[in-house]
PDB file of N, CA and C in Angstrom:
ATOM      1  N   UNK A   1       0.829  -1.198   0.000  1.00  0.00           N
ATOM      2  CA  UNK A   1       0.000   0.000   0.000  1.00  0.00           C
ATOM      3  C   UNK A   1       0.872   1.261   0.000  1.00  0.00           C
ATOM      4  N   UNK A   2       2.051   1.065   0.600  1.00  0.00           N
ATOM      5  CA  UNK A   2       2.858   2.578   0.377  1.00  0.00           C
ATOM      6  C   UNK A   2       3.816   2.567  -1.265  1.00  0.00           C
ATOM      7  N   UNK A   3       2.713   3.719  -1.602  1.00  0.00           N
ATOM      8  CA  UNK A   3       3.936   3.635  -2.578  1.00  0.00           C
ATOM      9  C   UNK A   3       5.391   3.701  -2.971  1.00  0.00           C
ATOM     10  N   UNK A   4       6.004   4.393  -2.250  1.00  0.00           N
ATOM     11  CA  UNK A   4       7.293   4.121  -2.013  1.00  0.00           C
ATOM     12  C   UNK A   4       8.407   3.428  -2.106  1.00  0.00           C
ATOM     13  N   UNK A   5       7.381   1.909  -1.571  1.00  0.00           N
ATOM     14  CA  UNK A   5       8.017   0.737  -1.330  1.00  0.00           C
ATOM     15  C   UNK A   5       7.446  -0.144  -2.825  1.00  0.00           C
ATOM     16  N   UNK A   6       6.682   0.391  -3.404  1.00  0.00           N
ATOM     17  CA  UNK A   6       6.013  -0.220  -4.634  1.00  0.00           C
ATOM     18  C   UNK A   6       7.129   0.563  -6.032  1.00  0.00           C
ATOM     19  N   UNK A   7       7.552   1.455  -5.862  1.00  0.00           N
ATOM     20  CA  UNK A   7       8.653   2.169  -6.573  1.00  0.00           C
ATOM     21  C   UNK A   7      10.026   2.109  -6.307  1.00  0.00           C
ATOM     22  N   UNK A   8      10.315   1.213  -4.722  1.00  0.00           N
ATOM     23  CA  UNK A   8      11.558   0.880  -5.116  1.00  0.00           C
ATOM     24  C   UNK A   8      11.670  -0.633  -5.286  1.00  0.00           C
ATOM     25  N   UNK A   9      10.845  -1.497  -5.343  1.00  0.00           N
ATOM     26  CA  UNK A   9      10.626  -2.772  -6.156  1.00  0.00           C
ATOM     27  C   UNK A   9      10.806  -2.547  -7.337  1.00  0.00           C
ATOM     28  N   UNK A  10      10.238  -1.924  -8.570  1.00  0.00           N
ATOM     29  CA  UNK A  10      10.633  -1.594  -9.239  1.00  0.00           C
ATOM     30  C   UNK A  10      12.271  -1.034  -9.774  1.00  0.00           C
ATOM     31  N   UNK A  11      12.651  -0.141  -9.041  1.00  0.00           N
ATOM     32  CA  UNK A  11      13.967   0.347  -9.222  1.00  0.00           C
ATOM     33  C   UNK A  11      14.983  -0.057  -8.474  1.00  0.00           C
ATOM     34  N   UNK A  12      15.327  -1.132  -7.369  1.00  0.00           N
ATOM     35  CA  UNK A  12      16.410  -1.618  -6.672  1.00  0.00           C
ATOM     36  C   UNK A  12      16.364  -2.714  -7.056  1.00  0.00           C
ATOM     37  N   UNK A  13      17.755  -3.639  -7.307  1.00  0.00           N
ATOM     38  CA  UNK A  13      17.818  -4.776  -7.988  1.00  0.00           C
ATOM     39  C   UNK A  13      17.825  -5.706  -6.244  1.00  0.00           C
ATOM     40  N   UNK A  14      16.802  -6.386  -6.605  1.00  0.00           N
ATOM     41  CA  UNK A  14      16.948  -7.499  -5.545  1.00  0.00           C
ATOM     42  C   UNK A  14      15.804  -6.899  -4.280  1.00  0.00           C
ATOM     43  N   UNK A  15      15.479  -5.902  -4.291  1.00  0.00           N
ATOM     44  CA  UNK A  15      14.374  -5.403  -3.266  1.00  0.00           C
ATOM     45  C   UNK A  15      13.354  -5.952  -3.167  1.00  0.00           C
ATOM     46  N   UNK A  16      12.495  -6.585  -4.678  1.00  0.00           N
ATOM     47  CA  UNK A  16      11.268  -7.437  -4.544  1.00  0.00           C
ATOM     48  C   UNK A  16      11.805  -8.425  -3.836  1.00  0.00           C
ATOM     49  N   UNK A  17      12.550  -9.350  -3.885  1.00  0.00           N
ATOM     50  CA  UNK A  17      13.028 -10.641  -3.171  1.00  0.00           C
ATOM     51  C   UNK A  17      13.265 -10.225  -1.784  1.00  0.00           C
ATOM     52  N   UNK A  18      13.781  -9.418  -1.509  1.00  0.00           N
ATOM     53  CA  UNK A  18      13.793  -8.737  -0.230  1.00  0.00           C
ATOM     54  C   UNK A  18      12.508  -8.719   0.476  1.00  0.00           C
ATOM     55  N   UNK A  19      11.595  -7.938  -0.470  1.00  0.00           N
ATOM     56  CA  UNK A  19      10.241  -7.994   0.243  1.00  0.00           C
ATOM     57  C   UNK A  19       9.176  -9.082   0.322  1.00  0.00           C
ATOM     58  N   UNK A  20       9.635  -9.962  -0.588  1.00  0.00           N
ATOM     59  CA  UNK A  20       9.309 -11.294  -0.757  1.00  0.00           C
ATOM     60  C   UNK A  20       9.128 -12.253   0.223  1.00  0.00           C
ATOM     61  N   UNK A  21      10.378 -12.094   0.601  1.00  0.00           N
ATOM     62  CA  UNK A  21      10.781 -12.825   1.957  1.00  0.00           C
ATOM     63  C   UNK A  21      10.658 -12.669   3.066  1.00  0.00           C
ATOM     64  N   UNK A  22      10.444 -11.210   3.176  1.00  0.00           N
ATOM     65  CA  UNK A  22      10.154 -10.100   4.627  1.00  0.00           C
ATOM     66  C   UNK A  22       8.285 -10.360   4.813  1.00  0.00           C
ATOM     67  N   UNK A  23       7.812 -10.324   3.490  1.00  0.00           N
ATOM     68  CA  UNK A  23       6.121 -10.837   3.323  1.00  0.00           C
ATOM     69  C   UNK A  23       5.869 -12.073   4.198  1.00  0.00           C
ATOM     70  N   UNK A  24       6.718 -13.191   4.096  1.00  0.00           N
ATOM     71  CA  UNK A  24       6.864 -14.857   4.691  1.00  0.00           C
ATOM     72  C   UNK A  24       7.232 -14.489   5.425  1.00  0.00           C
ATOM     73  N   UNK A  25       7.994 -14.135   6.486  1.00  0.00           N
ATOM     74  CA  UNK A  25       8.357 -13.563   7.770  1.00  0.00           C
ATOM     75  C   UNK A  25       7.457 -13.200   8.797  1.00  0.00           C
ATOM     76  N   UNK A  26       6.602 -12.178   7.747  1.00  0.00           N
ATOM     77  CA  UNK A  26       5.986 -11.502   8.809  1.00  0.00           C
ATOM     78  C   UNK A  26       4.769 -12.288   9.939  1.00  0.00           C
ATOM     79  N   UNK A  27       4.288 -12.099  10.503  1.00  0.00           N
ATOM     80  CA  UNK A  27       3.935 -12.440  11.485  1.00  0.00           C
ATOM     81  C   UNK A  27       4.142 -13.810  12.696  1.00  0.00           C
ATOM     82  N   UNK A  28       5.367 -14.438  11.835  1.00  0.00           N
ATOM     83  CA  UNK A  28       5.704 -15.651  12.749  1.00  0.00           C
ATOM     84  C   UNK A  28       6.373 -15.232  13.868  1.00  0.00           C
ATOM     85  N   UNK A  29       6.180 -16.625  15.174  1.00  0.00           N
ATOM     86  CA  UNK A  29       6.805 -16.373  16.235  1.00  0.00           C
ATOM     87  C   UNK A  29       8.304 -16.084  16.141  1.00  0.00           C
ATOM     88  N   UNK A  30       8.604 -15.178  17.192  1.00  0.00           N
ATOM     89  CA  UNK A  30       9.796 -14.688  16.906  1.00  0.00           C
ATOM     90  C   UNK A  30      10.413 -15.429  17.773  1.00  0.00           C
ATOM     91  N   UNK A  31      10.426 -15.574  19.124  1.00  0.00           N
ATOM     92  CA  UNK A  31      10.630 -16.259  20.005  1.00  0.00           C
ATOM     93  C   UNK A  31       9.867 -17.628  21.093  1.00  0.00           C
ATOM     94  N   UNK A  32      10.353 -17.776  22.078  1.00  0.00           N
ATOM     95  CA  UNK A  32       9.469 -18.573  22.785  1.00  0.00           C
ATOM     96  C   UNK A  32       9.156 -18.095  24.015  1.00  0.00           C
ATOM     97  N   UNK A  33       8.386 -17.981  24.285  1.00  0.00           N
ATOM     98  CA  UNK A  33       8.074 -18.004  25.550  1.00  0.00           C
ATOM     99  C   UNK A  33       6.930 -18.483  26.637  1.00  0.00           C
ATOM    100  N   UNK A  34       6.875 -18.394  27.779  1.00  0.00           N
ATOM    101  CA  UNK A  34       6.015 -19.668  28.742  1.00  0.00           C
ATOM    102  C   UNK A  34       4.701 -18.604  29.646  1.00  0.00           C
ATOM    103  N   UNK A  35       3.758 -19.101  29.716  1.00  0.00           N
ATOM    104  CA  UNK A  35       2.602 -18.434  30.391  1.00  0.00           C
ATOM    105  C   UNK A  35       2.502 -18.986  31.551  1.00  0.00           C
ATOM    106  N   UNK A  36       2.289 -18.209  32.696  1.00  0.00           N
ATOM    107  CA  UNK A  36       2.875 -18.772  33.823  1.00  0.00           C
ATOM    108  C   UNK A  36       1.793 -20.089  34.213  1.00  0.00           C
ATOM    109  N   UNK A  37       0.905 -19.875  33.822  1.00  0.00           N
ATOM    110  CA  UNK A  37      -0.298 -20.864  34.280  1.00  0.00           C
ATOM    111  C   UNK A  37      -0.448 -22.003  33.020  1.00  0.00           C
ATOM    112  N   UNK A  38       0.028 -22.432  32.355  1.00  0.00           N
ATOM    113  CA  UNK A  38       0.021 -22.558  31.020  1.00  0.00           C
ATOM    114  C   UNK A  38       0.113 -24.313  31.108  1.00  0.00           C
ATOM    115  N   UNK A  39      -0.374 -25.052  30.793  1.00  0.00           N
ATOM    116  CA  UNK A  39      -0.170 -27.077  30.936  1.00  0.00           C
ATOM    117  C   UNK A  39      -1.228 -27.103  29.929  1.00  0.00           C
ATOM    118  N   UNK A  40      -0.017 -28.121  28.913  1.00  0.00           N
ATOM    119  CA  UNK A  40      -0.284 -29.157  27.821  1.00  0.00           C
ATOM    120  C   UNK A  40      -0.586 -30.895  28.339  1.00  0.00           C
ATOM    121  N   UNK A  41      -1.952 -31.251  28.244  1.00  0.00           N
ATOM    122  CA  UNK A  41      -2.500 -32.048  28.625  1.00  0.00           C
ATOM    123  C   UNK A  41      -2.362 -33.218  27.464  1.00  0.00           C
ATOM    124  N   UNK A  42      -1.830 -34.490  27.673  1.00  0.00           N
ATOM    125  CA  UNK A  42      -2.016 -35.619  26.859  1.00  0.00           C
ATOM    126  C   UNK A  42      -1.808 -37.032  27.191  1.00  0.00           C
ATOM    127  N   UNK A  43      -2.753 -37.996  26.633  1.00  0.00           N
ATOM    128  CA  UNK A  43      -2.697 -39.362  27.383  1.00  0.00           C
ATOM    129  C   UNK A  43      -1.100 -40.175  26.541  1.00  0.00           C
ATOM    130  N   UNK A  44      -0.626 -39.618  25.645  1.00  0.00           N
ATOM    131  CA  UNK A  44       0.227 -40.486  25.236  1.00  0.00           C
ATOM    132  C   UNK A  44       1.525 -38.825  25.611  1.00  0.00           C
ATOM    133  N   UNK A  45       3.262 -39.566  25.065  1.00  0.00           N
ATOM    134  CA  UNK A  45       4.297 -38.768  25.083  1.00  0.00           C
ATOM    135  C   UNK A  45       3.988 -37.465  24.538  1.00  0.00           C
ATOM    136  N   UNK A  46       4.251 -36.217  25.067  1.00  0.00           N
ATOM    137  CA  UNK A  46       4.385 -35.065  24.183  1.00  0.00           C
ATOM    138  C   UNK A  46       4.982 -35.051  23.309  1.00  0.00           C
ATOM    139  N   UNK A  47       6.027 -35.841  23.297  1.00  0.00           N
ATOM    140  CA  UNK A  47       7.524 -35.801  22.147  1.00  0.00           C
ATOM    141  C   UNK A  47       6.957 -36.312  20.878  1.00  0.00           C
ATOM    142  N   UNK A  48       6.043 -37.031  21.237  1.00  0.00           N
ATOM    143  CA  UNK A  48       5.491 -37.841  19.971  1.00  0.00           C
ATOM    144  C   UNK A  48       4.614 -37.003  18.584  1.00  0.00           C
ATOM    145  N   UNK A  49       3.744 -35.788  19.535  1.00  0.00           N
ATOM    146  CA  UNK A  49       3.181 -35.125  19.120  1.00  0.00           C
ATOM    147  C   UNK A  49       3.729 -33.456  18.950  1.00  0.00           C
ATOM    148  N   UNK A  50       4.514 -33.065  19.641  1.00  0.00           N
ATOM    149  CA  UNK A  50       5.041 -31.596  18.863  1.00  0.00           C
ATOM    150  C   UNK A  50       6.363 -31.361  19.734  1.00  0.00           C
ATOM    151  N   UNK A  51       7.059 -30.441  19.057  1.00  0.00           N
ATOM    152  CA  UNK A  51       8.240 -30.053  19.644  1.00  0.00           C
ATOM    153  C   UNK A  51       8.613 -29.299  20.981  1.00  0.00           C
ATOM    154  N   UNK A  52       9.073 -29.816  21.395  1.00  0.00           N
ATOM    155  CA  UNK A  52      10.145 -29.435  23.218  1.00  0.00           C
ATOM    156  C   UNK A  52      11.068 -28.963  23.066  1.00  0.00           C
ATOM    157  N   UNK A  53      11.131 -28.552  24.279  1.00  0.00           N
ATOM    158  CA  UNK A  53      12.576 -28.014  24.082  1.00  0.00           C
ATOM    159  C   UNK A  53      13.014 -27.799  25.675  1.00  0.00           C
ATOM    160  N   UNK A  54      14.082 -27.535  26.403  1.00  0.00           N
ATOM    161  CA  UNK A  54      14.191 -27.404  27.645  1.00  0.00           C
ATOM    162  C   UNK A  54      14.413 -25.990  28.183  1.00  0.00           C
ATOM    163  N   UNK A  55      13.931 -25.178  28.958  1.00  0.00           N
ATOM    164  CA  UNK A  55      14.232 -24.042  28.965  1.00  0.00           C
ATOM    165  C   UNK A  55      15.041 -23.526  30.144  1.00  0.00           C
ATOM    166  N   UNK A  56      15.773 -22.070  30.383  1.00  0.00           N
ATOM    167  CA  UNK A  56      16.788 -21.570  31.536  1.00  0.00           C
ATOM    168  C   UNK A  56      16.586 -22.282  32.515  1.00  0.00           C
ATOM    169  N   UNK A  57      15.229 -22.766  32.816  1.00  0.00           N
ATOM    170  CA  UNK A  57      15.135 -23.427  34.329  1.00  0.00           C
ATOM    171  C   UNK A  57      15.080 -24.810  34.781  1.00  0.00           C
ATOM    172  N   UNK A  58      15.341 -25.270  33.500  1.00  0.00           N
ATOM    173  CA  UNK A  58      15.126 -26.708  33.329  1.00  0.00           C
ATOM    174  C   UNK A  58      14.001 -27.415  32.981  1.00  0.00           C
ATOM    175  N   UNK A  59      12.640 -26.654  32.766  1.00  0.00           N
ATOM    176  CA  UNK A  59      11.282 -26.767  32.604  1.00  0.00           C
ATOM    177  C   UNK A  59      11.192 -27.284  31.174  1.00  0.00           C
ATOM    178  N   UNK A  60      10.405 -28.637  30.844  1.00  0.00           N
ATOM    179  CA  UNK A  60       9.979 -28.875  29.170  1.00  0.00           C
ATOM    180  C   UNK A  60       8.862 -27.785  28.939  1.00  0.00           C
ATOM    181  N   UNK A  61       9.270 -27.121  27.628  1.00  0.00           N
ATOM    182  CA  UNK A  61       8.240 -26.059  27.285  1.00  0.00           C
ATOM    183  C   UNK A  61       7.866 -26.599  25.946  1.00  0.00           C
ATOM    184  N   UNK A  62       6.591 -26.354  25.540  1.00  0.00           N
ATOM    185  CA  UNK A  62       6.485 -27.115  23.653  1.00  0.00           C
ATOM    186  C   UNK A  62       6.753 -25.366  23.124  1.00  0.00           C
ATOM    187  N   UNK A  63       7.144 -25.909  21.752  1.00  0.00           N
ATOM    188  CA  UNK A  63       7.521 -24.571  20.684  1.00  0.00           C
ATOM    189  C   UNK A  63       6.153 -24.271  20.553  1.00  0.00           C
ATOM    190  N   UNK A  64       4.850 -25.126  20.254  1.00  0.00           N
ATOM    191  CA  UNK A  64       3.952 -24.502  19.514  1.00  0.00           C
ATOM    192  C   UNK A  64       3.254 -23.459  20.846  1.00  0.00           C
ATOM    193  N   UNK A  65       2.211 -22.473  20.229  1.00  0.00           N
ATOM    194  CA  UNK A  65       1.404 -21.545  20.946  1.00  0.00           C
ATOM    195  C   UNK A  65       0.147 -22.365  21.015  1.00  0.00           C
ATOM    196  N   UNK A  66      -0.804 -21.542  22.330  1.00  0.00           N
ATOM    197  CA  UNK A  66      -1.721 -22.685  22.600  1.00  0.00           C
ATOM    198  C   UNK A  66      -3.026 -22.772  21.381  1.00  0.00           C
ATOM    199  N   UNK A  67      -2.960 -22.051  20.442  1.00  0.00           N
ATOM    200  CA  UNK A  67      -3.693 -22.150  19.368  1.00  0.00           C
ATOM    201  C   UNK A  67      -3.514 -23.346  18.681  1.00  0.00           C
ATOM    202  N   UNK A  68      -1.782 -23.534  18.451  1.00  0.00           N
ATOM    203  CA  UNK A  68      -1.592 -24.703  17.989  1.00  0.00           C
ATOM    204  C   UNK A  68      -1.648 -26.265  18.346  1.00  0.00           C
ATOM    205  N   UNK A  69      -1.771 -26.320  19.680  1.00  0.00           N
ATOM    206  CA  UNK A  69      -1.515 -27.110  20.436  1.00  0.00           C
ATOM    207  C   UNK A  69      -3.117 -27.484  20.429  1.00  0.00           C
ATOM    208  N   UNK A  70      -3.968 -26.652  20.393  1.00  0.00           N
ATOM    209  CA  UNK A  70      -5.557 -27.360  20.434  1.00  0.00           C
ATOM    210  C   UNK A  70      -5.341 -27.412  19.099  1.00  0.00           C
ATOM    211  N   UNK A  71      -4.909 -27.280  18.077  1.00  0.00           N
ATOM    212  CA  UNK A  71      -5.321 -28.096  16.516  1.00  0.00           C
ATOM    213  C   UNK A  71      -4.663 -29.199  16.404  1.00  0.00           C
ATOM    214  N   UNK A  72      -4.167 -29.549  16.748  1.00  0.00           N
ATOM    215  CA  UNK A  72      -3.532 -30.542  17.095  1.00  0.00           C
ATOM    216  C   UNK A  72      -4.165 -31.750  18.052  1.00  0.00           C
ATOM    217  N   UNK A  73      -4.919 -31.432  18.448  1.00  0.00           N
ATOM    218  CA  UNK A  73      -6.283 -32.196  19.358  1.00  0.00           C
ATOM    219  C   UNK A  73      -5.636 -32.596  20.767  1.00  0.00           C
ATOM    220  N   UNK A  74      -4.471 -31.427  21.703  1.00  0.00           N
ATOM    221  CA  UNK A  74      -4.164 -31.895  23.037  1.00  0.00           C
ATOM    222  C   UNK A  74      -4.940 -30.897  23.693  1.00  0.00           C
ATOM    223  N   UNK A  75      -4.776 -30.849  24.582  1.00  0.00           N
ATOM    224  CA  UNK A  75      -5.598 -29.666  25.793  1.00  0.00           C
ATOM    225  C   UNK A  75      -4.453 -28.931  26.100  1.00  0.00           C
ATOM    226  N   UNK A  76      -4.760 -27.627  25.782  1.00  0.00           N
ATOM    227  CA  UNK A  76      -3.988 -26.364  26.546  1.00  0.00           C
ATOM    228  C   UNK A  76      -5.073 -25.915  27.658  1.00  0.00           C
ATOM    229  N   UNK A  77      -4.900 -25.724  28.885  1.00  0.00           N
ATOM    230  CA  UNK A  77      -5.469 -24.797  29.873  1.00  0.00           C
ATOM    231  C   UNK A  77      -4.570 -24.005  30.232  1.00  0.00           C
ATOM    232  N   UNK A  78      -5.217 -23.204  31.466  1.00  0.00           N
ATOM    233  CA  UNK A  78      -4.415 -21.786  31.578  1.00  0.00           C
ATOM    234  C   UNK A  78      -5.615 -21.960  33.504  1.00  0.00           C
ATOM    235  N   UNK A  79      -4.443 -21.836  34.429  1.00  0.00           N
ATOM    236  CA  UNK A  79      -5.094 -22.397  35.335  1.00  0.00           C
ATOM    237  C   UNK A  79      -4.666 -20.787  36.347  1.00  0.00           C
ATOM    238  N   UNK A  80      -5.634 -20.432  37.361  1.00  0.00           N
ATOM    239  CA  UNK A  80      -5.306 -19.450  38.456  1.00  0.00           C
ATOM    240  C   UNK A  80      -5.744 -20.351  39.827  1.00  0.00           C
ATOM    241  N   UNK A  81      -4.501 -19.201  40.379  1.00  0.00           N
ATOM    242  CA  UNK A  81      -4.529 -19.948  41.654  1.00  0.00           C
ATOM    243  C   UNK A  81      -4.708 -18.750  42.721  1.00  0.00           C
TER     244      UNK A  81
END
């Protein structure tokens, strides 16, 4: 929508690919991080079903967000205490 950026696609060699790629970029997780109340519920291994990883404190955290984690058909809750 800005033209600007629609005129220097045009005139910089390699800028569409630039923006190409910056387009696929955009909105993915950038990082990871943990919700303090946050448990992935499942009757079989987590490992089996999405990616872990171990984090600063020694805690298994999964990569996916809890959007992903219910398409995937496990239970994310989010619990207060």
């Amino acid at each position: 929508m800005e033209p600007r950026l629609g005129e220097m696609m045009k005139t910089i060699r390699g800028f569409k690919t630039l923006m190409d790629h910056a387009l696929r970029l955009e909105g993915l997780v950038r990082h990871a991080s943990t919700h303090a109340a946050g448990v992935v519920l499942s009757n079989l291994p987590l490992v089996d079903h999405l990616p872990l990883f171990v984090d600063k404190e020694g805690g298994i955290v999964t990569q996916y967000d809890m959007s992903c984690v219910e398409k995937i058909g496990l239970v994310s809750s989010t619990f207060s205490v």
